[in-house]
PDB file of N, CA and C in Angstrom:
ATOM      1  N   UNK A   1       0.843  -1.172   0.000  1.00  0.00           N
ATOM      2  CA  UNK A   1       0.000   0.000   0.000  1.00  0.00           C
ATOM      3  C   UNK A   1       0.894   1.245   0.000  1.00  0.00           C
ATOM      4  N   UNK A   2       0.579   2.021  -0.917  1.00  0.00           N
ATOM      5  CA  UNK A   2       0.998   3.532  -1.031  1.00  0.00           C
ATOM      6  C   UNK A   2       0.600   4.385  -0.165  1.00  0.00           C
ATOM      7  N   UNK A   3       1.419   5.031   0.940  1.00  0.00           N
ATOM      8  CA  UNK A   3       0.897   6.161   2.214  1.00  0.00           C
ATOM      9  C   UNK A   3       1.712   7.539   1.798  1.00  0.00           C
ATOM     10  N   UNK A   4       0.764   8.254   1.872  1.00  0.00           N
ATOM     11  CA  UNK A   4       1.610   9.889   1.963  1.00  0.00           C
ATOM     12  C   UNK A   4       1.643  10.560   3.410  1.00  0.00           C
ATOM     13  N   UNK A   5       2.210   9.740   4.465  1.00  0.00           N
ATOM     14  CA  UNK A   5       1.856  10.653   5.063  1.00  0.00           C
ATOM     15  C   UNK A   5       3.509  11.178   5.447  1.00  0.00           C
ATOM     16  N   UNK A   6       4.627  11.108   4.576  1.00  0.00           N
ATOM     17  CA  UNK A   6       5.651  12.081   4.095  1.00  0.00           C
ATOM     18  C   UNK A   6       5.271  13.307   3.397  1.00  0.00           C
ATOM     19  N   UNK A   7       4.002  12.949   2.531  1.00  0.00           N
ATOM     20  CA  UNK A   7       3.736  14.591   1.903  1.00  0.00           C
ATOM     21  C   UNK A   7       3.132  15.568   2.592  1.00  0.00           C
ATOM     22  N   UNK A   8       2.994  15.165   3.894  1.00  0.00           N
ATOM     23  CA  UNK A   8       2.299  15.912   4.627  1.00  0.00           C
ATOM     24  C   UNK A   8       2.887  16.653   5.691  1.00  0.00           C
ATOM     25  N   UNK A   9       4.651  15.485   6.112  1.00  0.00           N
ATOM     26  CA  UNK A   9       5.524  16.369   6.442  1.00  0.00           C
ATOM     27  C   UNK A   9       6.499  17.170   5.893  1.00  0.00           C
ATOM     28  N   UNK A  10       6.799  16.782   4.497  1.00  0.00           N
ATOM     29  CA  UNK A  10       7.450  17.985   3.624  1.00  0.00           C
ATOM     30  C   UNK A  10       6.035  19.094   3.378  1.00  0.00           C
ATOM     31  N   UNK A  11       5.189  18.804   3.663  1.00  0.00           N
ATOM     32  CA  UNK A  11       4.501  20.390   2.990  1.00  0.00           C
ATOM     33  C   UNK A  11       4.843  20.714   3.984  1.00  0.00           C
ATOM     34  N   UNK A  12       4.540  20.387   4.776  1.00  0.00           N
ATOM     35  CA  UNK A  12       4.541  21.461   6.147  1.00  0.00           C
ATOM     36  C   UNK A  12       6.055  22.097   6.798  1.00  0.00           C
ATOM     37  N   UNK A  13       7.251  21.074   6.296  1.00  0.00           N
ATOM     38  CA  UNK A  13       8.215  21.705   6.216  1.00  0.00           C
ATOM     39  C   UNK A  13       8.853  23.075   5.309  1.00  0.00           C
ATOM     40  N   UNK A  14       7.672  22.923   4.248  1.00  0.00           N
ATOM     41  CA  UNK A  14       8.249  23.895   3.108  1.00  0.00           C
ATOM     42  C   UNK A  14       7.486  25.123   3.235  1.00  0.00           C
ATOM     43  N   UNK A  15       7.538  26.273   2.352  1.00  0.00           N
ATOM     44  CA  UNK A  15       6.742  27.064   2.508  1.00  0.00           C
ATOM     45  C   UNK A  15       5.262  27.354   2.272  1.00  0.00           C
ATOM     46  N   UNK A  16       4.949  25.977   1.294  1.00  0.00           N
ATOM     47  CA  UNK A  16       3.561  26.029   0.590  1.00  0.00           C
ATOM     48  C   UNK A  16       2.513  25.392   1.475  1.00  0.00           C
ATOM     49  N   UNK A  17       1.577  25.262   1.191  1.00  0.00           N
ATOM     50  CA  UNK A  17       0.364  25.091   2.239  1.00  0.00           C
ATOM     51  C   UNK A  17      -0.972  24.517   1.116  1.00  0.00           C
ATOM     52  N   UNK A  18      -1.638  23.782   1.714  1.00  0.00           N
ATOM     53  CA  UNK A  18      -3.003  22.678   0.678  1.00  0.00           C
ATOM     54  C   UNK A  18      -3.425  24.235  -0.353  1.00  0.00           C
ATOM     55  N   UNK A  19      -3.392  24.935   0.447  1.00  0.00           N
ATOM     56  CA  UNK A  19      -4.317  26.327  -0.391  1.00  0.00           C
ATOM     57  C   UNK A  19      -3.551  26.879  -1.698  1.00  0.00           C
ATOM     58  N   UNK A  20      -1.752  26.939  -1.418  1.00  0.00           N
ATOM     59  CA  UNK A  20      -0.817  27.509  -2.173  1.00  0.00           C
ATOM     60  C   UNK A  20      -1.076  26.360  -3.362  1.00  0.00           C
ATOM     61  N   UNK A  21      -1.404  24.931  -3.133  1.00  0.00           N
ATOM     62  CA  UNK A  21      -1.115  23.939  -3.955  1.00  0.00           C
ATOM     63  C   UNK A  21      -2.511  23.876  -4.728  1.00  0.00           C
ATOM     64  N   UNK A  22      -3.230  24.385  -4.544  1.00  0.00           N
ATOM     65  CA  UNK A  22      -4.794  24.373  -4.932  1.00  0.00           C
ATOM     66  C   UNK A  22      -4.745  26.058  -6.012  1.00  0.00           C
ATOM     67  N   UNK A  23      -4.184  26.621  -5.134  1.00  0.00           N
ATOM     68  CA  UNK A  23      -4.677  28.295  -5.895  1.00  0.00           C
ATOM     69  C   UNK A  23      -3.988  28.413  -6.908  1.00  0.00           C
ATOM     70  N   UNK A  24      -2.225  28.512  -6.024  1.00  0.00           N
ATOM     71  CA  UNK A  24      -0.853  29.097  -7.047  1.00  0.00           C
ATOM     72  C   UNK A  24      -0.486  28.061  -8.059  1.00  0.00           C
ATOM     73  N   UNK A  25      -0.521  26.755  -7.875  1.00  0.00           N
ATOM     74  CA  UNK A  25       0.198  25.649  -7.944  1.00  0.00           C
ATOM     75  C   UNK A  25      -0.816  24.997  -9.097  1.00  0.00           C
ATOM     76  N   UNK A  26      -2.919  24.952  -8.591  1.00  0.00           N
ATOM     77  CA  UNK A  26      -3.611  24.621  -9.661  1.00  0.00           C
ATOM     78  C   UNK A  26      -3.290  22.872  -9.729  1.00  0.00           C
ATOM     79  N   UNK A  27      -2.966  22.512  -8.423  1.00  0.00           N
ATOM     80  CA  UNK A  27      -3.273  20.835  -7.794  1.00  0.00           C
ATOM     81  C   UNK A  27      -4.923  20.824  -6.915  1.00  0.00           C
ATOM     82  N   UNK A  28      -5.998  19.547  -7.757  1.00  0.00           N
ATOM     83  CA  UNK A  28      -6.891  19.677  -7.391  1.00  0.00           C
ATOM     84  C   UNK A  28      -7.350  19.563  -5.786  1.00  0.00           C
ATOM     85  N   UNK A  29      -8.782  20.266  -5.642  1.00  0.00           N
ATOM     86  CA  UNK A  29      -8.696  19.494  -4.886  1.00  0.00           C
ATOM     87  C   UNK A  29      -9.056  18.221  -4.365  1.00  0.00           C
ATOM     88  N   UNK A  30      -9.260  17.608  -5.499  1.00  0.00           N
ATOM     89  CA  UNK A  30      -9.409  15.871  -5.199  1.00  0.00           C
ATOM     90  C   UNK A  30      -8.463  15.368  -4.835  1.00  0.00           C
ATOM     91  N   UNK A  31      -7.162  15.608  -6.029  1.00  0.00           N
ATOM     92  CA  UNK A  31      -5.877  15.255  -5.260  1.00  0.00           C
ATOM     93  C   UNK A  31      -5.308  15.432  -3.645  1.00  0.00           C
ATOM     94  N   UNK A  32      -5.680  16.414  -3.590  1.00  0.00           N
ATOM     95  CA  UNK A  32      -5.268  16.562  -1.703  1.00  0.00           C
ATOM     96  C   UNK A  32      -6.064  15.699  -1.175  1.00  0.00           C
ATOM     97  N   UNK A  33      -7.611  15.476  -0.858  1.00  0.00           N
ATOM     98  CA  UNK A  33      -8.059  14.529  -1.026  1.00  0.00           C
ATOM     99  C   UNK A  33      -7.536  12.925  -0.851  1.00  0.00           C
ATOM    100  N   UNK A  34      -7.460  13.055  -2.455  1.00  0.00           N
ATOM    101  CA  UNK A  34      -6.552  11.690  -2.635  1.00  0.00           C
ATOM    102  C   UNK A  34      -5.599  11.357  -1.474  1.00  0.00           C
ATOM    103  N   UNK A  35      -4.374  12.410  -1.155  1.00  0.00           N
ATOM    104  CA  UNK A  35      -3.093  11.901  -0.585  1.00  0.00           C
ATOM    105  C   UNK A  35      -3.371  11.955   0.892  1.00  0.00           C
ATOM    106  N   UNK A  36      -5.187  12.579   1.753  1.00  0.00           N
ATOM    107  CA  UNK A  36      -5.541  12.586   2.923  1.00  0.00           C
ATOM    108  C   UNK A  36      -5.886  11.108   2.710  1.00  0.00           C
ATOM    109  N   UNK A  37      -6.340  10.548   1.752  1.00  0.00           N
ATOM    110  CA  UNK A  37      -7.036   9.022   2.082  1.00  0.00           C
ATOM    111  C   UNK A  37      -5.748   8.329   1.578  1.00  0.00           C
ATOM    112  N   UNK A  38      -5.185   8.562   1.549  1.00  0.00           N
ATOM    113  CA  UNK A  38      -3.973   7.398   0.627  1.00  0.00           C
ATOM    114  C   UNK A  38      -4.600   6.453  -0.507  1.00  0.00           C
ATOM    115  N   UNK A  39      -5.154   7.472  -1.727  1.00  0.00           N
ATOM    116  CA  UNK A  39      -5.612   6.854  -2.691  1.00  0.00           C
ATOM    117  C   UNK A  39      -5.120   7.266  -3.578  1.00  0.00           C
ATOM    118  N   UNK A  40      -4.715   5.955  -4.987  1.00  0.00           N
ATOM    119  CA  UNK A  40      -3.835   6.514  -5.999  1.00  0.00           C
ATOM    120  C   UNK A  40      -3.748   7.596  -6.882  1.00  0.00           C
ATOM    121  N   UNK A  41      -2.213   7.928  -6.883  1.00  0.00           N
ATOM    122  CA  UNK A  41      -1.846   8.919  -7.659  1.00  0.00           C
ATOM    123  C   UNK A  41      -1.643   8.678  -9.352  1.00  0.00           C
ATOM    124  N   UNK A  42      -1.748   9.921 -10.071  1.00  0.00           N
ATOM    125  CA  UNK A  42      -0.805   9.492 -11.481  1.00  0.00           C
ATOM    126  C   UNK A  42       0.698   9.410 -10.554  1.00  0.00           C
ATOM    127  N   UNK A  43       1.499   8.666 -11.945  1.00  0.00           N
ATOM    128  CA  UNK A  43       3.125   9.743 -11.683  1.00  0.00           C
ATOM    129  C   UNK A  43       3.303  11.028 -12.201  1.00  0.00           C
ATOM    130  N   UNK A  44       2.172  11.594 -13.031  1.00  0.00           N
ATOM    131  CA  UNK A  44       2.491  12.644 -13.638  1.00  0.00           C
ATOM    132  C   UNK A  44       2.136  13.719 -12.213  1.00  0.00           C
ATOM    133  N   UNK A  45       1.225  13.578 -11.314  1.00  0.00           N
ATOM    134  CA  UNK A  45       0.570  14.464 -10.379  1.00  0.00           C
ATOM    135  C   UNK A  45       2.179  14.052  -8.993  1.00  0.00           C
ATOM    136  N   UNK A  46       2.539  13.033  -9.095  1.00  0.00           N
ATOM    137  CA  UNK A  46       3.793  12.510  -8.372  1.00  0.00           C
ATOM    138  C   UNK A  46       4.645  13.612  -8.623  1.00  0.00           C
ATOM    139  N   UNK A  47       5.125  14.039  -9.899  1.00  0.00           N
ATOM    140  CA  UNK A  47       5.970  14.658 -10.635  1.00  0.00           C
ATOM    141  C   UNK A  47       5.909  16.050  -9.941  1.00  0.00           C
ATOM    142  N   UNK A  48       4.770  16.394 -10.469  1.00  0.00           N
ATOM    143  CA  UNK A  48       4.331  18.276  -9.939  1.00  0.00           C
ATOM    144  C   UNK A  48       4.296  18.080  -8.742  1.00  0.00           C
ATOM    145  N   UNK A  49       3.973  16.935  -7.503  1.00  0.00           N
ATOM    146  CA  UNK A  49       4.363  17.823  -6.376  1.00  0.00           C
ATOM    147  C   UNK A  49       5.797  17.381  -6.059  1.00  0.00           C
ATOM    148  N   UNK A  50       6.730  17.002  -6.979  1.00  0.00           N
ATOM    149  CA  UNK A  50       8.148  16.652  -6.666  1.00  0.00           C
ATOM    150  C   UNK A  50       8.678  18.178  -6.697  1.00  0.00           C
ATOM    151  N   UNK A  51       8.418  18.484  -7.925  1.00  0.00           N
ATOM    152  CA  UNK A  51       8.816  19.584  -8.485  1.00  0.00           C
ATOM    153  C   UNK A  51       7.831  21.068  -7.874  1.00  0.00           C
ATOM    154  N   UNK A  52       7.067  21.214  -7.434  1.00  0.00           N
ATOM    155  CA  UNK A  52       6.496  22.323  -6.581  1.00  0.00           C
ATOM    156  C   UNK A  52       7.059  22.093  -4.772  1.00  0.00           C
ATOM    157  N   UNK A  53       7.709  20.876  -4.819  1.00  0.00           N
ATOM    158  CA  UNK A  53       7.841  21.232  -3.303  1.00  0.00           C
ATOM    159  C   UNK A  53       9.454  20.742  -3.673  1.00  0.00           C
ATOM    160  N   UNK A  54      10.183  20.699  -4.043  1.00  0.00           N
ATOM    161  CA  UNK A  54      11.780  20.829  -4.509  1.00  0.00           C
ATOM    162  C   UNK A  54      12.244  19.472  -3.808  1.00  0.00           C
ATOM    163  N   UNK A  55      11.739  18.576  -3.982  1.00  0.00           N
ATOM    164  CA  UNK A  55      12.019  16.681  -3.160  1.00  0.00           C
ATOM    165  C   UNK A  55      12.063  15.836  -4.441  1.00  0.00           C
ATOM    166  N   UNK A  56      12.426  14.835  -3.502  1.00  0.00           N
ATOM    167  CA  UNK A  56      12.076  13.205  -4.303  1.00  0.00           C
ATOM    168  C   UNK A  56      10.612  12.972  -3.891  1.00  0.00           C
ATOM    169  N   UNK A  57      11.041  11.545  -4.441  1.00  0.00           N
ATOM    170  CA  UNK A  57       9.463  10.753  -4.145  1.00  0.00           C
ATOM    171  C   UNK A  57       9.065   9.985  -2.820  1.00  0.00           C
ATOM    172  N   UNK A  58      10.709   9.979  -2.326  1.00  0.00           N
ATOM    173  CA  UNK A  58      10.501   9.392  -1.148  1.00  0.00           C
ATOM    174  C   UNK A  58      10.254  10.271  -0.092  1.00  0.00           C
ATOM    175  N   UNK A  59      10.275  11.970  -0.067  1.00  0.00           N
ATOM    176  CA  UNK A  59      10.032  13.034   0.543  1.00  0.00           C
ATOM    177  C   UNK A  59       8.826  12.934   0.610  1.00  0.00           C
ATOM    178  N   UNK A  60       7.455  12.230  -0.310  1.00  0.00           N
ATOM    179  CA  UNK A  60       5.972  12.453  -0.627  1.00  0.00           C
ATOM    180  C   UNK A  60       5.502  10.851  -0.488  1.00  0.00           C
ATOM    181  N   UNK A  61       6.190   9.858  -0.857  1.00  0.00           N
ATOM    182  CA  UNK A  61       5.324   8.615  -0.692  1.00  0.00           C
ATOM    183  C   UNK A  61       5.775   7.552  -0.085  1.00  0.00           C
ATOM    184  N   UNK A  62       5.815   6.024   0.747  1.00  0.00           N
ATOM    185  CA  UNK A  62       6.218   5.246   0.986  1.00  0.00           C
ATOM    186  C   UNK A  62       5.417   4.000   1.441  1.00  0.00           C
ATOM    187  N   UNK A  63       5.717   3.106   0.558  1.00  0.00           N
ATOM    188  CA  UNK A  63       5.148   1.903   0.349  1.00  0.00           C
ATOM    189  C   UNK A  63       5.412   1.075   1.662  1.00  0.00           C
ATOM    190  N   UNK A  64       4.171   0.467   2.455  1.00  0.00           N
ATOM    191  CA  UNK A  64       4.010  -0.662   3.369  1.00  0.00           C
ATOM    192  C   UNK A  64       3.332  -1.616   2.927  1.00  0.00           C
ATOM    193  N   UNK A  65       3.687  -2.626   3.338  1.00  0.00           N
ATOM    194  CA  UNK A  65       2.892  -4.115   3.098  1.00  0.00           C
ATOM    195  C   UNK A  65       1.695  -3.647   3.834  1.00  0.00           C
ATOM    196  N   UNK A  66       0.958  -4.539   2.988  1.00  0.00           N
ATOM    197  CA  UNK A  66      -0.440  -4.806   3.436  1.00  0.00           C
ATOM    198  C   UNK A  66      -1.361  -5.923   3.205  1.00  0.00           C
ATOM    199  N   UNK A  67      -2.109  -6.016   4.398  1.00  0.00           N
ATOM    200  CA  UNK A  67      -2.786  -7.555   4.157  1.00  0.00           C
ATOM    201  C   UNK A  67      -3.997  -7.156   2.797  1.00  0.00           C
ATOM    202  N   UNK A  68      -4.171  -5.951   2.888  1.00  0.00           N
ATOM    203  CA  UNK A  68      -5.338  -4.846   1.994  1.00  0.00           C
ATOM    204  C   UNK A  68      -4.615  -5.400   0.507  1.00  0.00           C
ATOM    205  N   UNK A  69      -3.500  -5.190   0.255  1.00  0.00           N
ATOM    206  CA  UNK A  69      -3.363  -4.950  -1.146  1.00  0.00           C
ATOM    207  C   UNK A  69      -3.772  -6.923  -1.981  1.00  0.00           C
ATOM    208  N   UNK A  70      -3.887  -6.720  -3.177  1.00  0.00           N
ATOM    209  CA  UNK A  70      -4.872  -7.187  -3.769  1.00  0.00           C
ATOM    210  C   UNK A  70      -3.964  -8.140  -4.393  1.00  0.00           C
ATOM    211  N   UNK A  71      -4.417  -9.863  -4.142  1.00  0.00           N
ATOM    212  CA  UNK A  71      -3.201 -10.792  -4.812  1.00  0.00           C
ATOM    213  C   UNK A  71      -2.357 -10.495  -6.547  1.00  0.00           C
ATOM    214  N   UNK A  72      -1.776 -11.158  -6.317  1.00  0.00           N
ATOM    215  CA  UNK A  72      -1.009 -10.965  -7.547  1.00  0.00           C
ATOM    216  C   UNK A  72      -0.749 -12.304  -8.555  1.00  0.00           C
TER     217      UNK A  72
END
């Protein structure tokens, strides 16, 4: 399972804020949304908040096992 709850401590480390990423930035707000429920991203929406908040991916996402995720 995919968790953001790294994107939630780089925003808050950086200067931008859900509103800056919604108004200035023009990230929906489903997406915020999205990364409050830990529900999937594009990589392209991965990308823009790499690049609006100056990180990697591991600054915004990190994968745990889960009994949830779906056989293979």
């Amino acid at each position: 399972m995919i968790i953001y709850k790294r994107f939630w401590q780089t925003l808050k480390a950086s200067s931008e804020s859900t509103y800056t990423l919604i108004t200035k930035h023009h990230i929906s707000s489903s997406t915020i949304d999205k990364l409050r429920k830990n529900k999937p991203l594009t990589t392209t929406t991965i990308n823009d908040l790499c690049r609006i908040l100056n990180c990697g991916t591991e600054d915004i996402l990190e994968y745990v096992p889960s009994d949830d995720d779906q056989p293979l």
